[in-house]
Protein backbone atom coordinates (compact mmCIF):
# COMPACT_ATOMS: atom_id res chain seq x y z
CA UNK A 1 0.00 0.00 0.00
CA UNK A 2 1.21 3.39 -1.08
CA UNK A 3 2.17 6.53 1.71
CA UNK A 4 -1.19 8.21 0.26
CA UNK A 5 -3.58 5.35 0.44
CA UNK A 6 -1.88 4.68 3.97
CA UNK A 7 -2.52 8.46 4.35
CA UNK A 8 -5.97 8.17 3.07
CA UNK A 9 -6.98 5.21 5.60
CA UNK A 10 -6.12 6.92 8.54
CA UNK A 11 -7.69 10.12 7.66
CA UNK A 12 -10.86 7.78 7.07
CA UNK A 13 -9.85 6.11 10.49
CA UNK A 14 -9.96 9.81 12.23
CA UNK A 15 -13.11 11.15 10.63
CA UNK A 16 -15.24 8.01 11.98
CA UNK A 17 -13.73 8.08 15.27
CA UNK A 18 -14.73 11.94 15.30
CA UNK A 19 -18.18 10.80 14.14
CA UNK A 20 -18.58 8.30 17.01
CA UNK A 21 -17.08 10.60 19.63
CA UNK A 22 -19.86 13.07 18.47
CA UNK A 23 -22.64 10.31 18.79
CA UNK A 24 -20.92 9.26 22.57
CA UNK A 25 -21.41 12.55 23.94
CA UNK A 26 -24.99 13.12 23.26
CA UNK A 27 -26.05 10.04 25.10
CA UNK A 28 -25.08 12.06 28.37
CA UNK A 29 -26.76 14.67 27.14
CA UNK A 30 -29.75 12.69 26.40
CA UNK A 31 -29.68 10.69 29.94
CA UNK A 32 -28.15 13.48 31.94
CA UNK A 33 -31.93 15.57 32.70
CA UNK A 34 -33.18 12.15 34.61
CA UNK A 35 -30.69 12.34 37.03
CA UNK A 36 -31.01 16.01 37.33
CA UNK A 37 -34.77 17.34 36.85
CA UNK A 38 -36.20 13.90 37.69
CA UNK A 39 -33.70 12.22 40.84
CA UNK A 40 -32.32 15.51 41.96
CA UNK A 41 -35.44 18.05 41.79
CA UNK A 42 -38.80 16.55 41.71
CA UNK A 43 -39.66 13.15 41.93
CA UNK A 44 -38.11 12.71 46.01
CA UNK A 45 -41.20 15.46 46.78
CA UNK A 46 -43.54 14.89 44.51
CA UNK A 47 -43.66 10.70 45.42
CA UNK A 48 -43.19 11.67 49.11
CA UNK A 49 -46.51 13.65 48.55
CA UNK A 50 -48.25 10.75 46.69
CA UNK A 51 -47.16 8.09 49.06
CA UNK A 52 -48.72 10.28 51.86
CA UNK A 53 -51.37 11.44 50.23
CA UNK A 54 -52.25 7.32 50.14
CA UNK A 55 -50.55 7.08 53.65
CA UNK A 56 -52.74 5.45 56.73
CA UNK A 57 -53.72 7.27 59.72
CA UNK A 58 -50.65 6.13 61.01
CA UNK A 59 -48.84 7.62 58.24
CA UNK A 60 -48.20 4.31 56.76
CA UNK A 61 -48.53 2.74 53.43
CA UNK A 62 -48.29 -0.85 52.49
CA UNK A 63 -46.52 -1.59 49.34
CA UNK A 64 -47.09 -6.05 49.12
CA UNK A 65 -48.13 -5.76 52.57
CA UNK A 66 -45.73 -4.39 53.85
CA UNK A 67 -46.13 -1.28 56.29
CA UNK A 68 -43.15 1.52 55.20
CA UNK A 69 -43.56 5.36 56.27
CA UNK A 70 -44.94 7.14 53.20
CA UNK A 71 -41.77 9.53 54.14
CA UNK A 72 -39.24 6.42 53.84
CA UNK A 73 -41.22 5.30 50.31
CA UNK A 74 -39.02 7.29 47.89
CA UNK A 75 -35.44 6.36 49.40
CA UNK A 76 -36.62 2.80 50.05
CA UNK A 77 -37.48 2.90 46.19
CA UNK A 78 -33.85 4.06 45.14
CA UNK A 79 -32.26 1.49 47.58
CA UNK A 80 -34.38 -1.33 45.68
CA UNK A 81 -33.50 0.11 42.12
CA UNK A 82 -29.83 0.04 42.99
CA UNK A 83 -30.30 -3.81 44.22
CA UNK A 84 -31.78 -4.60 41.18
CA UNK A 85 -29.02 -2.99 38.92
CA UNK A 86 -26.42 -4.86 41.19
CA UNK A 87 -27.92 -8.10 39.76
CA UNK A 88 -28.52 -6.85 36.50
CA UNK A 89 -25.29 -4.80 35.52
CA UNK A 90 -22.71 -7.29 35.57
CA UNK A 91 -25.13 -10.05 33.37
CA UNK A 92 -25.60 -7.66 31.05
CA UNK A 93 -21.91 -6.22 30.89
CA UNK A 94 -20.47 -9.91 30.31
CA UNK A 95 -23.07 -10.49 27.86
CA UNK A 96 -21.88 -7.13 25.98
CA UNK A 97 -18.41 -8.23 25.84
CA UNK A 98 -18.95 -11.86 24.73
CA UNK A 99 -21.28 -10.90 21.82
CA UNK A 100 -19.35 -7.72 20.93
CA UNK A 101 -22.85 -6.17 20.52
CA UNK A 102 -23.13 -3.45 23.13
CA UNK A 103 -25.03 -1.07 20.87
CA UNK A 104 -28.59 -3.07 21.02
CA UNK A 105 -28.13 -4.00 24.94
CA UNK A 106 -27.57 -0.12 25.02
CA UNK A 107 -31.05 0.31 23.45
CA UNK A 108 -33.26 -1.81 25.59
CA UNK A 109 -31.76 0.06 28.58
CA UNK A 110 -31.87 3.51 27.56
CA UNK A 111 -35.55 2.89 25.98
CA UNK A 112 -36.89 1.02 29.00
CA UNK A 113 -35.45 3.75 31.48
CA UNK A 114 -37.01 6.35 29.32
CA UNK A 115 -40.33 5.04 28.98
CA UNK A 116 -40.84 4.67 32.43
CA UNK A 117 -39.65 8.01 32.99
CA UNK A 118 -42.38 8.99 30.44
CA UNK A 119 -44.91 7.15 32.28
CA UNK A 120 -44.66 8.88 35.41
CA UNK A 121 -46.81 11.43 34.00
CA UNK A 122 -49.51 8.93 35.22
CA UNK A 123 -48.33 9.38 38.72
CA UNK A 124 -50.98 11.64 40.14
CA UNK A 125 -53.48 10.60 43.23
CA UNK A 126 -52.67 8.12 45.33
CA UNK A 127 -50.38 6.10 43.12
CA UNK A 128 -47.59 5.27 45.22
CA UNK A 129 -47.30 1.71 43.98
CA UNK A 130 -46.62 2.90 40.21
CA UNK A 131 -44.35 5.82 41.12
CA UNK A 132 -42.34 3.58 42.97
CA UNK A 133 -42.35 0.73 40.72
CA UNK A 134 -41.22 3.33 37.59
CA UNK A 135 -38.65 4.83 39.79
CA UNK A 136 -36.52 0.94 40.54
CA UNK A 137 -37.43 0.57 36.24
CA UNK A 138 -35.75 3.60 35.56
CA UNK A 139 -33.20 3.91 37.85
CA UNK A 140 -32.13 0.89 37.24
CA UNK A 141 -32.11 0.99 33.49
CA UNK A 142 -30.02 4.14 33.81
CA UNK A 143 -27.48 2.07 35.57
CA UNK A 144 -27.47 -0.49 33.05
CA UNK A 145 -27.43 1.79 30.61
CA UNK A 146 -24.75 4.05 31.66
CA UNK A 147 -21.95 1.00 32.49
CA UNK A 148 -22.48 0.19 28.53
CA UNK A 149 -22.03 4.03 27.44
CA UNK A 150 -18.73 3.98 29.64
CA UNK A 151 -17.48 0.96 28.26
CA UNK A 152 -17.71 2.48 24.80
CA UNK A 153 -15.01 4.66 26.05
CA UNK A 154 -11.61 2.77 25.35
CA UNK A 155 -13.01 1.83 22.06
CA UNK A 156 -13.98 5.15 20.33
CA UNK A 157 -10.88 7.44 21.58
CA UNK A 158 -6.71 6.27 21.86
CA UNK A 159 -5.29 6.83 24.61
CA UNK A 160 -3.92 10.52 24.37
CA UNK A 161 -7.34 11.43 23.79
CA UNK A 162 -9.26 9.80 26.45
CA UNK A 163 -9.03 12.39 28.94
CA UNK A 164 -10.59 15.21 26.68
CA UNK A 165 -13.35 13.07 25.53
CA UNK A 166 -14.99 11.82 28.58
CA UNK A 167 -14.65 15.44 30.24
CA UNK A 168 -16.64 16.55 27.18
CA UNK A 169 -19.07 14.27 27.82
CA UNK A 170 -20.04 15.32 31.39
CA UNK A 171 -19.61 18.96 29.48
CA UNK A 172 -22.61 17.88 27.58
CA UNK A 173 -24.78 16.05 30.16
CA UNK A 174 -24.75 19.16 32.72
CA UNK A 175 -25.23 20.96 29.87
CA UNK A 176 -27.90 19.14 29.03
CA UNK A 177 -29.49 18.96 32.36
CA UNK A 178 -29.08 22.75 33.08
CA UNK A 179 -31.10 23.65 30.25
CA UNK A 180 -34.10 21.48 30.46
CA UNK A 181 -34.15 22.28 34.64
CA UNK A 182 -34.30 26.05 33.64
CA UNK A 183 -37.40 25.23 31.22
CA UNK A 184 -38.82 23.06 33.93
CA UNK A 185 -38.49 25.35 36.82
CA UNK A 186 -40.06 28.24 34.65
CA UNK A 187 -43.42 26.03 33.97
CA UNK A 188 -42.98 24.81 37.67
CA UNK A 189 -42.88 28.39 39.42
CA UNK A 190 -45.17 29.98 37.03
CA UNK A 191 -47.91 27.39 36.47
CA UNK A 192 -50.81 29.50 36.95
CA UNK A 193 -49.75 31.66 34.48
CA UNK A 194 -49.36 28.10 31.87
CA UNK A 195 -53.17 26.99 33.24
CA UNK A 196 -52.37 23.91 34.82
CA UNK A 197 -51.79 23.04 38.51
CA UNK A 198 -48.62 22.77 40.58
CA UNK A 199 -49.34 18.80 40.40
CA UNK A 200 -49.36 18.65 36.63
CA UNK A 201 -46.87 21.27 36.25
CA UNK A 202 -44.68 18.79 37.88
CA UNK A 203 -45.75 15.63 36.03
CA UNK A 204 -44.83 17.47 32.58
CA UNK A 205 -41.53 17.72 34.22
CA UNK A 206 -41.24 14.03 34.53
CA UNK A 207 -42.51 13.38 31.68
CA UNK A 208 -40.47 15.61 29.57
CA UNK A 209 -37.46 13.97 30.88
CA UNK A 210 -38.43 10.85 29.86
CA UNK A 211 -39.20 12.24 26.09
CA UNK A 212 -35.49 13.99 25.89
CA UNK A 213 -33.93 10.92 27.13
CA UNK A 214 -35.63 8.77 24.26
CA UNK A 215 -35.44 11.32 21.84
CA UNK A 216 -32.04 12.18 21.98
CA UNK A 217 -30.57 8.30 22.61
CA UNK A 218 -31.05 8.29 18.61
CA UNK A 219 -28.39 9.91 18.26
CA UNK A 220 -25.76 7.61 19.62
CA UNK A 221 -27.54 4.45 18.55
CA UNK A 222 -26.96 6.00 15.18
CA UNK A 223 -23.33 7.10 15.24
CA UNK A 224 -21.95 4.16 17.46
CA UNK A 225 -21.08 1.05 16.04
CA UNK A 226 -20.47 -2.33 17.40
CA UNK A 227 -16.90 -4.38 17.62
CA UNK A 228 -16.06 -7.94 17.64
CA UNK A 229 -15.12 -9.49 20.97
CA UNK A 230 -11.40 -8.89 21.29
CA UNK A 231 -11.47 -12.17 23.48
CA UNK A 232 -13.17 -15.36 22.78
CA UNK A 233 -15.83 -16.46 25.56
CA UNK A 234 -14.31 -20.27 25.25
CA UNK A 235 -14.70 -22.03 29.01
CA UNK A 236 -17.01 -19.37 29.77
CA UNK A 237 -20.57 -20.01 30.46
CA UNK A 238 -23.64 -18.40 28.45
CA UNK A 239 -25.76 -17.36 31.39
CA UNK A 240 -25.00 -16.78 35.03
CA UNK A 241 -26.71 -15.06 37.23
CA UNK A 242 -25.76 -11.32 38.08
CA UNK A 243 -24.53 -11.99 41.65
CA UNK A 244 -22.44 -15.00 40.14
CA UNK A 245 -20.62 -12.78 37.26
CA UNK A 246 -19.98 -10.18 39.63
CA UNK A 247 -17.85 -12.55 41.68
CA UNK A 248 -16.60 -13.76 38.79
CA UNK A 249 -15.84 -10.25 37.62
CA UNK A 250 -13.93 -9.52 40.93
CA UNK A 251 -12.26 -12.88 40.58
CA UNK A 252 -10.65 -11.73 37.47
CA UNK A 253 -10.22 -8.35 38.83
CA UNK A 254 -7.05 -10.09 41.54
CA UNK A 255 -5.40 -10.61 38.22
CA UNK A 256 -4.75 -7.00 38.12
CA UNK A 257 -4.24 -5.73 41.67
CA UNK A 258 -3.37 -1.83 40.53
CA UNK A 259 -6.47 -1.74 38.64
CA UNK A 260 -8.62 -2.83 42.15
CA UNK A 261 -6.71 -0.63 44.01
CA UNK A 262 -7.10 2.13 41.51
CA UNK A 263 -10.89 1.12 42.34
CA UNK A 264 -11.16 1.46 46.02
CA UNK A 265 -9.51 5.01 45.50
CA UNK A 266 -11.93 6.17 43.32
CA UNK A 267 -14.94 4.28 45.87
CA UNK A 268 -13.78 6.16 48.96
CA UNK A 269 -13.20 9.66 47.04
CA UNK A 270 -16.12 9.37 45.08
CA UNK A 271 -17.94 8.51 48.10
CA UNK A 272 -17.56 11.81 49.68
CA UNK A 273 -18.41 13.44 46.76
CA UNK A 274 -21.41 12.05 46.33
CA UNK A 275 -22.53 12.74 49.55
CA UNK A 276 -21.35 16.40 49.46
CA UNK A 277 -24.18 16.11 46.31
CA UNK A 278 -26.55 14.82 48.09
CA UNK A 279 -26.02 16.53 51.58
CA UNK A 280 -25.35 20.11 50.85
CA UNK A 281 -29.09 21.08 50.17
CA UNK A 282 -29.50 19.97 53.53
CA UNK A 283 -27.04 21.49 55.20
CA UNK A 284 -28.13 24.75 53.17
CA UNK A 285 -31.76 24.50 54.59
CA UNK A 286 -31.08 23.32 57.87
CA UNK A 287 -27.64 24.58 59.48
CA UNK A 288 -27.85 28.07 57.37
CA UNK A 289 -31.56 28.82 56.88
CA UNK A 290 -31.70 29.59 53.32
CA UNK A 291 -34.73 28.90 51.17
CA UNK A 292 -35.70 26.34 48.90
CA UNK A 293 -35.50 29.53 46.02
CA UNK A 294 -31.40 29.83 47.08
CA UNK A 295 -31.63 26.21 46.85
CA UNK A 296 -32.67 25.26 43.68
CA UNK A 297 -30.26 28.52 42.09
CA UNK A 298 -27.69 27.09 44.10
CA UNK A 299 -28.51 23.27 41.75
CA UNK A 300 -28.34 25.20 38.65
CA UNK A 301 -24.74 27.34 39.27
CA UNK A 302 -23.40 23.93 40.24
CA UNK A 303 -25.08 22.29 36.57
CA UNK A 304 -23.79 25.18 34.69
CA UNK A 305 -20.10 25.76 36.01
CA UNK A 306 -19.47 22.03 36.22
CA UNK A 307 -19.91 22.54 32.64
CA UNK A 308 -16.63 24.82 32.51
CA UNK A 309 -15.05 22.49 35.21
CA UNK A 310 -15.44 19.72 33.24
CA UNK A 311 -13.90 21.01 30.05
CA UNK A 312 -11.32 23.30 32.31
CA UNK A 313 -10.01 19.82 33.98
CA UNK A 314 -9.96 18.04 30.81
CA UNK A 315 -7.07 20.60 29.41
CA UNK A 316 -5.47 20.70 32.31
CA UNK A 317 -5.20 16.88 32.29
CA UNK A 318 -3.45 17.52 28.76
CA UNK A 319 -0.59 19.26 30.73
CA UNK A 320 -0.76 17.33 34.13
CA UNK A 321 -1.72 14.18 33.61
CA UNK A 322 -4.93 12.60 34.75
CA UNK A 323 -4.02 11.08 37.65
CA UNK A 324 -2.15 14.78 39.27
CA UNK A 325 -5.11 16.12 37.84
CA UNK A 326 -7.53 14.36 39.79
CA UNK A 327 -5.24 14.85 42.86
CA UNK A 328 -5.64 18.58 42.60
CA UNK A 329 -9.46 18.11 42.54
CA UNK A 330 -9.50 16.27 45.79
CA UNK A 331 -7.51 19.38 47.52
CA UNK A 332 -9.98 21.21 46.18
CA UNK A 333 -12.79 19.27 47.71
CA UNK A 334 -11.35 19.58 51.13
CA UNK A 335 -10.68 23.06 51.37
CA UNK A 336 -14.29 23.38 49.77
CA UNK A 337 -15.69 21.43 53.14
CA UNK A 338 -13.31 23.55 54.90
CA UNK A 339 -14.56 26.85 53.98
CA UNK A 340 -18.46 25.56 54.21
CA UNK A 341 -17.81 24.24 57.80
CA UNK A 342 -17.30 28.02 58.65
CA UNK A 343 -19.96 29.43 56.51
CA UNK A 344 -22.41 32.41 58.39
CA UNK A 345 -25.57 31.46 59.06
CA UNK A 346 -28.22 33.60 56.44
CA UNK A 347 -26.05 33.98 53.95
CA UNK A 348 -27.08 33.23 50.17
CA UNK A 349 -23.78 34.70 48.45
CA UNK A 350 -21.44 32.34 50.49
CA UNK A 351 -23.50 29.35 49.85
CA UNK A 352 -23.78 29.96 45.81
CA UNK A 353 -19.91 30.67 46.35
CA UNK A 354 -19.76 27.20 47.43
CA UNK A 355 -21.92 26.08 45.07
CA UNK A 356 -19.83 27.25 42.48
CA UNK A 357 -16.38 25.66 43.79
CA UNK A 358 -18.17 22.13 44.08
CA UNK A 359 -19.46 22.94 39.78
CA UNK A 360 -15.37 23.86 39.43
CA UNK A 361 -14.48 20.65 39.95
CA UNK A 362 -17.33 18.26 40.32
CA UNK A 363 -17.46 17.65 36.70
CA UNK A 364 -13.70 17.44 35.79
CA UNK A 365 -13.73 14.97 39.08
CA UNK A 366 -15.60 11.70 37.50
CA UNK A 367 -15.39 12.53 33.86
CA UNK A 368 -10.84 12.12 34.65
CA UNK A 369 -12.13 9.03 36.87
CA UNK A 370 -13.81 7.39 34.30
CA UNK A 371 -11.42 7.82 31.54
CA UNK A 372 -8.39 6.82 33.98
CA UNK A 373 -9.70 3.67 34.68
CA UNK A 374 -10.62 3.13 31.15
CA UNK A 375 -7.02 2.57 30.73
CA UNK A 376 -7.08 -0.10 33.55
CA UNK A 377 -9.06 -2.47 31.93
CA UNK A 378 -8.00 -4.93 29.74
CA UNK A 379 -9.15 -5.14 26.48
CA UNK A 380 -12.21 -7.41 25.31
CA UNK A 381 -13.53 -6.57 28.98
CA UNK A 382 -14.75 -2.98 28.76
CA UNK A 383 -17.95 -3.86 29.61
CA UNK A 384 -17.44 -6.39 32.28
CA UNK A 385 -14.93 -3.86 34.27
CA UNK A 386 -17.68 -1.16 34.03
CA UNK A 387 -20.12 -3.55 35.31
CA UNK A 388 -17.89 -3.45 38.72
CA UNK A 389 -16.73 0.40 38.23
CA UNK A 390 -20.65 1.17 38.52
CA UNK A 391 -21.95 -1.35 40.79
CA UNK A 392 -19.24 -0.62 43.49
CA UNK A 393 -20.15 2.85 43.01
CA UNK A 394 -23.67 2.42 44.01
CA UNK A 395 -22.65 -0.08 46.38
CA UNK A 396 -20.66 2.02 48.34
CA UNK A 397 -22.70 5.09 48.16
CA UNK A 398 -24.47 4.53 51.55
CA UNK A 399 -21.12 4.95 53.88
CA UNK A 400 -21.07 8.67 53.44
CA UNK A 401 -24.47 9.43 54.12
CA UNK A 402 -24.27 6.88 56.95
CA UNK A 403 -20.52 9.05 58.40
CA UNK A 404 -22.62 12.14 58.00
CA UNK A 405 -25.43 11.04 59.63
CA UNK A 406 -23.75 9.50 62.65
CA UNK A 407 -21.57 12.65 62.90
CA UNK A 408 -25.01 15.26 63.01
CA UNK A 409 -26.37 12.11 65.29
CA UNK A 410 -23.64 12.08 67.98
CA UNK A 411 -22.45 15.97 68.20
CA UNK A 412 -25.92 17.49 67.14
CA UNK A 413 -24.01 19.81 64.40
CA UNK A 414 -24.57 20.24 60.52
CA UNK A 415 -20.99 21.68 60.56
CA UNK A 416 -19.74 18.80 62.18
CA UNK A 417 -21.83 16.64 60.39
CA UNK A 418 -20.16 18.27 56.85
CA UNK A 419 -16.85 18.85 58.00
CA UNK A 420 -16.71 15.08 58.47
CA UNK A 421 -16.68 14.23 54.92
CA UNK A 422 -13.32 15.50 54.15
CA UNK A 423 -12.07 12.23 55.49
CA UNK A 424 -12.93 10.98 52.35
CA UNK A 425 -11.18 13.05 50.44
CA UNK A 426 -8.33 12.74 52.21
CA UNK A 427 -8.25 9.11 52.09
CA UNK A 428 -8.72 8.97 48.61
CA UNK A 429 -5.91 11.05 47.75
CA UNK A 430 -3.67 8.93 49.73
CA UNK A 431 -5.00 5.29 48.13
CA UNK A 432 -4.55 7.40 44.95
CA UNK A 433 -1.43 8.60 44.80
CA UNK A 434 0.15 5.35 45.93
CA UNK A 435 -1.28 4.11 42.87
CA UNK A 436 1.99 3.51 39.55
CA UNK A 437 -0.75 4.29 37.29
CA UNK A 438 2.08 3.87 34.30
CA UNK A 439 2.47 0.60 35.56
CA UNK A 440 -1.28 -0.78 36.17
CA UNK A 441 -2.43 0.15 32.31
CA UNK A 442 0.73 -1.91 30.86
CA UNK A 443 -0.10 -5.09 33.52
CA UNK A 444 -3.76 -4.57 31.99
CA UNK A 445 -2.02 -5.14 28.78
CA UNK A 446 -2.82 -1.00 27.28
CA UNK A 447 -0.41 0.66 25.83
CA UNK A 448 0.54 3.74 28.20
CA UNK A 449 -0.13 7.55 26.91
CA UNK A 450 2.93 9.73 27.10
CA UNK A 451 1.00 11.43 29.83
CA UNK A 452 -1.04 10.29 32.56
């Protein structure tokens, strides 16, 4: 073959790699408004309302029979959705990889989460039951659906560029999700004024986020394209249940020690900042008095900066590396705590500040995360190593909450409470940067970038 038609090949090579890259992104910013207008925003007070609107005098409801606090209902829902993506994640992923068709598996996920999303525009009365049951579909499916986007990762972008891409795939997701929660808190504060009631104001919401997140999935089912399996499934059985590949996952996991322990860095950091997600709105409300306005404007800086934080970190990864990168971002985290902990009482413009540090580097935080241990897993297994990347996520995500709670439980102090996290960060940036990150992608069998 001549130096043009060489020449030729890889420009052909480049231009559908571009094309794919293009298609990857928009799947975050198709699934991205379900975990913020949906998870974040309404559905936790709008199913709380349903569940005790069909609540007992006791203040009970009984989902099968069983008597749960229509208070409890929504959380009790998201613990059983993450359950059944723990069994369902790591099936799925090993079937991905032995079939070397990830693109239809990605389908059935992202369709099945979005219809049900769709459906909770029926979620109006006393329908507890069917909010609940749509919330463990979707949730779920957005799991399952998510570990398959990641794995596309290692496949659709070399090495030097793996960094950029992912970060400009959060980009597009908060991106994403701070433009539809801007349309839906305009129809949700000014309902009147659209002619419907605060009830169905909120149901469009759901709704909507269901239509976005089918609508724009097209996109990347389009662009994508499947592989062949880089590894033959020989000695391997068809069909095992999820609990059974996850072991078997892990199993295969002690062949690569720095990938695991690249893993538990990431599950104790990401921990904390999960929590620091979760927790702040409280901590806003409760230890600082602000209102649920301050609140929600607080939720939107944070979608719209961790826009620039994501693409910010990305660039600076191009310089630093991923791994120093990341580093830097969990300093940042801590003296983020550190400044909240001493945060006056009543004051809005030190909160959004706050709000606008975690956006800085929330972003840049996973999207570096995700592409560095994309380089950790060995080829033919993208999906498989996902699998575990998400469902030790999830499975770990109740030890934060549970240090924060303990902490307001025993000393009676949001500050303390808050101020507790940054052990997280702290430990995470130890596992991490005892982590030869050069050395766990070549024992994975990867070649190394010239940074990382």
């Amino acid at each position: 073959m001549d130096t043009e038609s060489v020449r030729a090949e890889a420009a052909d090579d480049a231009a559908g790699r571009r094309r794919e890259q293009r298609g990857w992104y928009f799947y975050d910013w198709a699934c991205s408004v379900y975990s913020t207008s949906v998870l974040t925003v309404f559905l936790g007070p709008y199913l709380t309302s349903v569940a005790k609107e069909a609540a007992d005098a006791g203040g009970y409801v009984h989902p099968l029979g069983i008597p749960v606090r229509a208070g409890s209902f929504f959380a009790y829902s998201v613990s059983l959705s993450v359950i059944a993506a723990v069994l369902v994640m790591p099936l799925v992923g090993a079937a991905a990889d032995r079939s070397g068709r990830k693109k239809p598996f990605l389908a059935a996920a992202a369709y099945t989460g979005a219809a049900a999303t769709t459906g909770m525009f029926f979620l109006s009365g006393d329908r507890y039951l069917l909010g609940g049951v749509l919330l463990v579909v979707a949730n779920a499916a957005q799991s399952v659906a998510m570990m398959l986007y990641n794995s596309y990762l290692p496949q659709i972008a070399p090495p030097e560029e793996r960094d950029a891409v992912s970060s400009r795939g959060w980009a597009f997701g908060y991106a994403a999700g701070s433009l539809v929660l801007v349309v839906n808190l305009v129809l949700y504060l000014a309902h009147d004024s659209f002619g419907v009631s605060e009830s169905t104001a909120v149901r469009i919401c759901l709704a909507s986020a269901g239509l976005w997140w089918g609508g724009f999935t097209l996109i990347p089912l389009l662009r994508l394209r499947d592989r062949p399996p880089a590894v033959t499934a020989a000695g391997r059985e068809a069909s095992v249940p999820g609990l059974r590949q996850l072991v078997a996952t892990y199993r295969d996991m002690r062949r690569h020690p720095l990938t695991l322990a690249f893993l538990l860095a990431y599950l104790v950091y990401n921990d904390g900042i999960q929590t620091v997600i979760s927790q702040a709105s409280v901590y806003g409300s409760e230890e600082l008095g602000l209102s649920q306005s301050t609140l929600i404007g607080a939720i939107l800086l944070v979608q719209v900066l961790a826009v620039a934080g994501a693409l910010t970190m990305g660039r600076l990864s191009r310089t630093y590396g991923a791994k120093r990168t990341i580093l830097g971002s969990l300093v940042a985290w801590t003296l983020t705590l550190a400044v909240g902990y001493f945060l006056p009482s009543g004051a809005p413009v030190g909160f959004y500040a706050l709000a606008a540090a975690i956006g800085l580097v929330l972003g840049g935080s996973q999207a570096l995360s995700r592409s560095l241990f994309s380089h950790l897993v060995p080829p033919g297994k993208e999906a498989e190593y996902f699998s575990a990347y998400e469902v030790s996520d999830r499975g770990m995500s109740w030890l934060g909450p549970l240090v924060f709670g303990i902490t307001y439980q025993v000393t009676g102090s949001y500050r303390d409470a808050i101020i507790s996290l940054v052990i997280f960060f702290v430990l995470g940036f130890l596992l991490l940067a005892r982590v030869p990150v050069r050395r766990a992608i070549a024992d994975a069998g990867n070649p190394v970038p010239e940074r990382i």
